[in-house]
Protein backbone atom coordinates (compact mmCIF):
# COMPACT_ATOMS: atom_id res chain seq x y z
CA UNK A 1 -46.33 49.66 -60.27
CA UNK A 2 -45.15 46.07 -59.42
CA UNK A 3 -43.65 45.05 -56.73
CA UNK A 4 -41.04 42.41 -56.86
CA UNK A 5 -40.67 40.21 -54.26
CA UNK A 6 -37.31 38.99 -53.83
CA UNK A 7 -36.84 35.82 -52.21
CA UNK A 8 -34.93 35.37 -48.78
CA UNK A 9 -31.71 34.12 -49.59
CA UNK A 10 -31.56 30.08 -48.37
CA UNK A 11 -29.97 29.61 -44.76
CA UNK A 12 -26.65 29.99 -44.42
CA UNK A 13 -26.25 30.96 -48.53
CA UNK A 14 -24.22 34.50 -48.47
CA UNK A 15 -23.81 34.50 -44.64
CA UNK A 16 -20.57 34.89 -43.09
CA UNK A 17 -19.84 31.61 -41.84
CA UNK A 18 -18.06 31.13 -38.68
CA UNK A 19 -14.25 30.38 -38.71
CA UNK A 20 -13.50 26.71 -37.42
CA UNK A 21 -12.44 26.12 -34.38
CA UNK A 22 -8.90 25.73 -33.54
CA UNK A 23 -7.92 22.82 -31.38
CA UNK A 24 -5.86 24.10 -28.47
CA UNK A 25 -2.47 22.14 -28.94
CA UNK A 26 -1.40 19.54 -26.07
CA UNK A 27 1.35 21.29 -24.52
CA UNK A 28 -1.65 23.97 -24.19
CA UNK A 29 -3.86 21.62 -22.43
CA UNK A 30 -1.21 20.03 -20.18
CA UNK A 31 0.14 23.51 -18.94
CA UNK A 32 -2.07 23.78 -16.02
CA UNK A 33 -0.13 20.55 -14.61
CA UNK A 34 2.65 21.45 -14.82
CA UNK A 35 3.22 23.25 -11.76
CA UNK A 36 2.31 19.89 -10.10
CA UNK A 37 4.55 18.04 -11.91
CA UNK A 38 7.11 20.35 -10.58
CA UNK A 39 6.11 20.00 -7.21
CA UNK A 40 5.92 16.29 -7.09
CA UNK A 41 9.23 15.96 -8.97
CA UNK A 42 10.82 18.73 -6.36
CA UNK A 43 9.61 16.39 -3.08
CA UNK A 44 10.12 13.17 -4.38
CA UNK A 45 12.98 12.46 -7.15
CA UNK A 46 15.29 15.00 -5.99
CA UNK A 47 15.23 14.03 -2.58
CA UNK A 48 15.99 10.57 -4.24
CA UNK A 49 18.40 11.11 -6.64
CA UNK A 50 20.30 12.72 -3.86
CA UNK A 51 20.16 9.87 -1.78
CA UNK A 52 21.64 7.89 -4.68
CA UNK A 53 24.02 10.37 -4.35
CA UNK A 54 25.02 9.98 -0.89
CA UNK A 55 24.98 6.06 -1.10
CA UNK A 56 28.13 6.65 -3.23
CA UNK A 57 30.06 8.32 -0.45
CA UNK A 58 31.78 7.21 3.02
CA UNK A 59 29.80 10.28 5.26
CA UNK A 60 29.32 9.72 9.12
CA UNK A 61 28.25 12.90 10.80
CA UNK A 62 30.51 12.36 13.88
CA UNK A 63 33.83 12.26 12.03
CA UNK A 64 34.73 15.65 10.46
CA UNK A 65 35.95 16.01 6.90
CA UNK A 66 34.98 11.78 6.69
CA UNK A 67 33.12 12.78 3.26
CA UNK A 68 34.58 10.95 -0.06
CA UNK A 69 33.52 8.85 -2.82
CA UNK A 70 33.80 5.14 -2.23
CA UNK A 71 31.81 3.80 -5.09
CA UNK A 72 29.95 0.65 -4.61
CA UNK A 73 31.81 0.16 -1.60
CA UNK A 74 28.91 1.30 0.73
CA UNK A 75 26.64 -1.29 -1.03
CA UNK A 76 29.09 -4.13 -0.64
CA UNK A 77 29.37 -3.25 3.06
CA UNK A 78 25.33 -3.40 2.96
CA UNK A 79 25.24 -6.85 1.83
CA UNK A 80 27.70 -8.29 4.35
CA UNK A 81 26.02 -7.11 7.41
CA UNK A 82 24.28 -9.52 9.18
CA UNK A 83 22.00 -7.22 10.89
CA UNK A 84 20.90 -6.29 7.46
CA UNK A 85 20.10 -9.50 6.33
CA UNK A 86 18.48 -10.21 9.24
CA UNK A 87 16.28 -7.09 9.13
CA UNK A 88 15.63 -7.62 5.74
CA UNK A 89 14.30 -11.39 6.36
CA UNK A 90 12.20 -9.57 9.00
CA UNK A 91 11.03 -7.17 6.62
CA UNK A 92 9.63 -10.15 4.31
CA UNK A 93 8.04 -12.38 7.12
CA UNK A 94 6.28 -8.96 8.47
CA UNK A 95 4.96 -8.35 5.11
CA UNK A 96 4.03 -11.75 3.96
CA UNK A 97 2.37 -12.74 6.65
CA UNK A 98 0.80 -9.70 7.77
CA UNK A 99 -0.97 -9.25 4.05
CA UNK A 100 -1.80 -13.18 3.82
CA UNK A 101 -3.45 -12.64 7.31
CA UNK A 102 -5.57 -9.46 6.69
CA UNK A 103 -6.32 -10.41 3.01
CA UNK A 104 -7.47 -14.19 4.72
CA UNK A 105 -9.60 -12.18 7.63
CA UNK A 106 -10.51 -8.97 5.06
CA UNK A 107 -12.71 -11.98 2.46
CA UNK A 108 -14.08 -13.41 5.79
CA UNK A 109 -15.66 -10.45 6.98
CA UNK A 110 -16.35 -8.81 3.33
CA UNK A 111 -18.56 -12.33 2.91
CA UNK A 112 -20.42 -11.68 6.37
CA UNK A 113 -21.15 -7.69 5.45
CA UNK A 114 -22.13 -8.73 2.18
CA UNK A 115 -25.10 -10.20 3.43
CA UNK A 116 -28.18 -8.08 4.57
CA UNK A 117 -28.87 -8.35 8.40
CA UNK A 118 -29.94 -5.31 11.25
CA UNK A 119 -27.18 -2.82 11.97
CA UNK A 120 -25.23 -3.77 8.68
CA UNK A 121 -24.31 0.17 8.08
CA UNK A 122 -23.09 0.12 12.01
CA UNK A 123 -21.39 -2.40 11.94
CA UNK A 124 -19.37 -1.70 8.81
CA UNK A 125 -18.45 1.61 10.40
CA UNK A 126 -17.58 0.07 13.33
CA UNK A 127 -14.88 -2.28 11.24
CA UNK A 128 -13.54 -0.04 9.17
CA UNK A 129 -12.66 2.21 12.79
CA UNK A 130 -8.82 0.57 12.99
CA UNK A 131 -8.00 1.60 9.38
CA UNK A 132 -8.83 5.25 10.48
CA UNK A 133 -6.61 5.53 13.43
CA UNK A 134 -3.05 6.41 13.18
CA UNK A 135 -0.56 4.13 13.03
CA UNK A 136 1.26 5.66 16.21
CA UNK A 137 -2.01 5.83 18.13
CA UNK A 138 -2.39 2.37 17.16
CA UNK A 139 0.81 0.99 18.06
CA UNK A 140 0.98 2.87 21.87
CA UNK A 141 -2.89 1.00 22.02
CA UNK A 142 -1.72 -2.45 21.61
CA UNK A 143 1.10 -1.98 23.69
CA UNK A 144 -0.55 -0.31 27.13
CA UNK A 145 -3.77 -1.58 26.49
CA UNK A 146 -3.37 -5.39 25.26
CA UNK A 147 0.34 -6.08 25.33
CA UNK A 148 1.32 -4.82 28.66
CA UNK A 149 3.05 -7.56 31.11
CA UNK A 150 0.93 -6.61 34.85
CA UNK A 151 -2.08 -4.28 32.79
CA UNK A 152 -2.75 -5.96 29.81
CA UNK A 153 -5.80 -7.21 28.17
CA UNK A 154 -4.56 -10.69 27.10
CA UNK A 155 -2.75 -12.02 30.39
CA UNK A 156 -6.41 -10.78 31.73
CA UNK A 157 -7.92 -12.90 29.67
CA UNK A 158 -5.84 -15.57 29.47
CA UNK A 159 -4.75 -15.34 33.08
CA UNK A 160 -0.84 -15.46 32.29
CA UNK A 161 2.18 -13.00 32.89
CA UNK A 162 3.85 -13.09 29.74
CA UNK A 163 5.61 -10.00 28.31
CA UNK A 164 4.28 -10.38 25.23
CA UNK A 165 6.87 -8.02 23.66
CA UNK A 166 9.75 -9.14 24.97
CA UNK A 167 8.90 -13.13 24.19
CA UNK A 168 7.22 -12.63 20.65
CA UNK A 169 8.41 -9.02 19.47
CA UNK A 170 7.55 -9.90 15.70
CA UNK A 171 4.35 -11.92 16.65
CA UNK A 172 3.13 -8.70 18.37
CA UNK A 173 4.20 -6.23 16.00
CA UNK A 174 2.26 -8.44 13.47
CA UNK A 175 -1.11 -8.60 15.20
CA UNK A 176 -1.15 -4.99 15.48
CA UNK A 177 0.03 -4.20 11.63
CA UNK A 178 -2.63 -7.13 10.91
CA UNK A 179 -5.64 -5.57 13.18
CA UNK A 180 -4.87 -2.14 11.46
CA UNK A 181 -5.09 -3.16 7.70
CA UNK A 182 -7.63 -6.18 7.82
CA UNK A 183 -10.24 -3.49 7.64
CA UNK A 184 -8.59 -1.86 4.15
CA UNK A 185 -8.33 -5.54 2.99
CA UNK A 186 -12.33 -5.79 3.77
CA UNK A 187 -13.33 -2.82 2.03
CA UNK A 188 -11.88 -3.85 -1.13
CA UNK A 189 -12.84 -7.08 -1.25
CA UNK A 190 -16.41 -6.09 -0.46
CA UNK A 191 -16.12 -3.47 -3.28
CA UNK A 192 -15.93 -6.39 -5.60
CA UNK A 193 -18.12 -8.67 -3.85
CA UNK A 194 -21.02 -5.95 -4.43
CA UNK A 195 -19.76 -5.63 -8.32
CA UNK A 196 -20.59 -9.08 -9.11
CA UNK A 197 -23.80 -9.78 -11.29
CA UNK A 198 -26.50 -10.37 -9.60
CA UNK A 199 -28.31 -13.02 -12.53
CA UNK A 200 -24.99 -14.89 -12.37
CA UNK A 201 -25.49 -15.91 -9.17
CA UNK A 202 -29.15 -16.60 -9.61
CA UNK A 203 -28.24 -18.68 -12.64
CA UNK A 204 -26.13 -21.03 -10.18
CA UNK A 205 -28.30 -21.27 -7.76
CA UNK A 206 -31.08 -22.42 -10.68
CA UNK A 207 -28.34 -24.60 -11.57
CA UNK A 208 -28.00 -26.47 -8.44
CA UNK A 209 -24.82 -25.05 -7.47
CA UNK A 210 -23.95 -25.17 -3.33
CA UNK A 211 -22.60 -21.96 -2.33
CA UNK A 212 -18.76 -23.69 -1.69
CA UNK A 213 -19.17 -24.38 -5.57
CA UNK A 214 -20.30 -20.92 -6.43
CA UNK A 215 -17.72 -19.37 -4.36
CA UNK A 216 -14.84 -21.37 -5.58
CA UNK A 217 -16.42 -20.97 -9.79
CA UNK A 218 -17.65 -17.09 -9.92
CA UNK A 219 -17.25 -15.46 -6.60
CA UNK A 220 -13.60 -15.96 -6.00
CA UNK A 221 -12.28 -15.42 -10.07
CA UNK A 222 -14.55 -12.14 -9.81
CA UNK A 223 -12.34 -11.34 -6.52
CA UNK A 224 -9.31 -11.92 -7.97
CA UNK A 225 -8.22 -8.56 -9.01
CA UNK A 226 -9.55 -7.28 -6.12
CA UNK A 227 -7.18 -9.65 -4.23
CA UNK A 228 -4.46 -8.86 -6.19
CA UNK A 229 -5.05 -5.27 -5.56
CA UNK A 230 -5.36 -5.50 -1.88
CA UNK A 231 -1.82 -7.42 -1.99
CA UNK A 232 0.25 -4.51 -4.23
CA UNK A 233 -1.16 -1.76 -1.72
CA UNK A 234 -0.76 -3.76 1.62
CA UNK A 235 3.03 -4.89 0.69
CA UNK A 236 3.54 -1.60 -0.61
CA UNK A 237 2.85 0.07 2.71
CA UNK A 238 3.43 -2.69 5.16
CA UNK A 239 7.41 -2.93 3.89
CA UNK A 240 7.77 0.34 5.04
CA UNK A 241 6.18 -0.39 8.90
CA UNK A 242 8.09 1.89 11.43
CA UNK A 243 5.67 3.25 13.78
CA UNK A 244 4.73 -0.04 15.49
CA UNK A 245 8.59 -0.99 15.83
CA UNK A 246 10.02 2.21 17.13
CA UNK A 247 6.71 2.44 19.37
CA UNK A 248 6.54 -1.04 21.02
CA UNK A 249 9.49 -2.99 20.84
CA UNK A 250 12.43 -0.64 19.46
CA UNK A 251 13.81 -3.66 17.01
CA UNK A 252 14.31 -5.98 20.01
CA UNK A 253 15.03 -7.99 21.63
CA UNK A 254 18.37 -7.27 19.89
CA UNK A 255 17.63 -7.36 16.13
CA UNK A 256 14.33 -9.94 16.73
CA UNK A 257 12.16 -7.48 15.25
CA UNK A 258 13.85 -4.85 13.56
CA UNK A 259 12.76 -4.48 9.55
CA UNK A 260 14.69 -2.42 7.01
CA UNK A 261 13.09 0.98 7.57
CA UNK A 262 14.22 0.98 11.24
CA UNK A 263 17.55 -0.28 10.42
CA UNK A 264 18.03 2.90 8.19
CA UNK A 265 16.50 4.86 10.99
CA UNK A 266 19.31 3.15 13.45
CA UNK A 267 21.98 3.56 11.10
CA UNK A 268 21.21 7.95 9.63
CA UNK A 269 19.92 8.95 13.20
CA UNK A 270 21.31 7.17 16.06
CA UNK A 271 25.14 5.89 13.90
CA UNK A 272 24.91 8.69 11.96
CA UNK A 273 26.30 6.85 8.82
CA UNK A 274 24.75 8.70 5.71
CA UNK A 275 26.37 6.88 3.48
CA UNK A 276 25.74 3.50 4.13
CA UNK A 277 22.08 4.40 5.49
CA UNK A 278 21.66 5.90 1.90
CA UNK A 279 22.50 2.64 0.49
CA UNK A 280 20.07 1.18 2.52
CA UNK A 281 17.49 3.58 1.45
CA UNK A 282 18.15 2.75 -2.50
CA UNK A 283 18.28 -0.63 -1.79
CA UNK A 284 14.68 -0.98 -0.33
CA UNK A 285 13.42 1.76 -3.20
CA UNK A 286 14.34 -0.91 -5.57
CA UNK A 287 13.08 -4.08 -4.01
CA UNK A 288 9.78 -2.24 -3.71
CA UNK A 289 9.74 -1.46 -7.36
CA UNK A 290 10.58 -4.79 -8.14
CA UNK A 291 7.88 -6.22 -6.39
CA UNK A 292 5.54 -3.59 -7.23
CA UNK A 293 6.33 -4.02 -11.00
CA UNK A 294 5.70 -7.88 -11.00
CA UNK A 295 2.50 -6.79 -9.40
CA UNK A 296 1.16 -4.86 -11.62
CA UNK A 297 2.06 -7.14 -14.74
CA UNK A 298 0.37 -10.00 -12.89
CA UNK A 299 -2.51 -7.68 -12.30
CA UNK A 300 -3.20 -6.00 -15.98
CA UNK A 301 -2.36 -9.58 -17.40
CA UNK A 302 -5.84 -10.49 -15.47
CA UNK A 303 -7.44 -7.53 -17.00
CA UNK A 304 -6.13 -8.02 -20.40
CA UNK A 305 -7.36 -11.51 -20.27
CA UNK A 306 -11.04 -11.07 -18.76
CA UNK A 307 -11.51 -7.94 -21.00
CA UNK A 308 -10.93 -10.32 -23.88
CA UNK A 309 -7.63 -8.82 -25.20
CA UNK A 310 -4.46 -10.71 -24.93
């Protein structure tokens, strides 16, 4: 009797092959978000949109039954204060100079950590100390510890008797917003001082190039994004300074160093005006987007343009 040997079928030939697998669709995917998306929505657009709301009525707390719609009215109003203007001027000249000055000191100090020495790690910690403090702590700091008229640290040092707050409000306010962020400002700037190629710099220095020259060529176009960066997310934050005003000098002398967000403050909890306050509110929202916007276009404009793609 033969056998017959039958040969083994070839892989995969006759098998049951498995069924493809089915992409899960993107609503699917996203689903897990969405609570999130709720959340953020709940806390931050509806507490917006009914501000917008209330910048559209004529509401002061103190006055009973005072609640109706005045239109644009409240905006108008907004525009012809001269407190408002002048807080608003003091918003800019806080945030202007306060970024300028910390971005200015931030490269200065980024340029010294950059470079190896003993203690480097210490030090760094020790710089980046302000940034971690809170703003309040901060403020109450400058003012008891440095600011103060008969206690203070600079009329020590300097052996006068000024009241500091009282003779330069918005100077003061300024060093302390400035002492508080130049260490954010150095962290990102030595972020992209470390990202730099090393062989471009060795191909300067091959090429004769002093280090003012490779500073100004590669260093500081490397930086630039960085800078630019550092500039959206200080003015971002810095417009919206309120600790170190309510803390040290309460907007005075008068209005000398009041800024928009304590303005609003003055105007929803001490004059009890919601719907001019609300105006306010809207009003700053939209500056900040505007400059926020520009911002960004300036900044992926940069990226666009040294990825290659225009």
């Amino acid at each position: 009797m033969t056998t017959t040997e039958v040969a083994p079928a070839p892989a995969g030939r006759g098998a049951e092959q498995p069924a493809p697998r089915r992409h899960a669709s993107p609503w699917k995917r996203r689903a897990p978000l969405l609570p999130a998306l709720i959340f953020t929505i709940a806390v931050t657009q509806i507490p917006f949109l009914v501000t917008v709301f209330y910048s559209f009525q004529s509401w002061n707390l103190v006055r009973p039954g005072s609640q109706y719609f005045v239109g644009f009215q409240n905006y108008i109003d907004v525009f012809a204060d001269s407190t408002f203007r002048t807080a608003m001027l003091n918003t800019v000249v806080l945030t202007v100079v306060c970024v300028f000055v910390s971005m200015v000191l931030g490269l200065g100090l980024a340029l010294l950590l950059d470079r190896k020495f003993t203690g480097r790690s210490v030090v760094r910690t020790l710089i980046i100390t302000p940034f971690l403090i809170l703003p309040a702590a901060g403020a109450l700091l400058w003012k008891t510890a440095m600011f103060d008229p008969v206690h203070g640290l600079l009329n020590f040092v300097f052996g006068t008797d000024i009241d500091w707050l009282s003779a330069y409000p918005l100077g003061s306010v300024m060093t302390q917003v400035i002492w508080q962020w130049t260490p954010f400002m150095t962290l990102l700037i030595l972020a992209g001082l470390q990202a730099q190629s090393k062989e471009v710099l060795e191909a300067a220095q091959v090429d004769g190039a002093g280090r003012w020259r490779t500073f100004a060529s590669i260093t500081l176009p490397q930086l630039s994004r960085y800078l630019q960066l550092a500039a959206l997310l200080g003015a971002i934050y810095i417009v919206n300074s309120f600790d170190a005003i309510y803390l040290m000098t309460q907007g005075g002398p008068g209005t000398a160093s009041t800024n928009l967000p304590f303005y609003i403050y003055q105007r929803a909890f001490e004059g009890f005006d919601v719907g001019q306050s609300s105006a306010m509110g809207v009003i700053v929202v939209i500056l900040t987007l505007i400059v926020a916007t520009f911002t960004l276009r300036l900044m992926f404009r940069t990226f666009d343009v040294s990825g290659g793609v225009k």
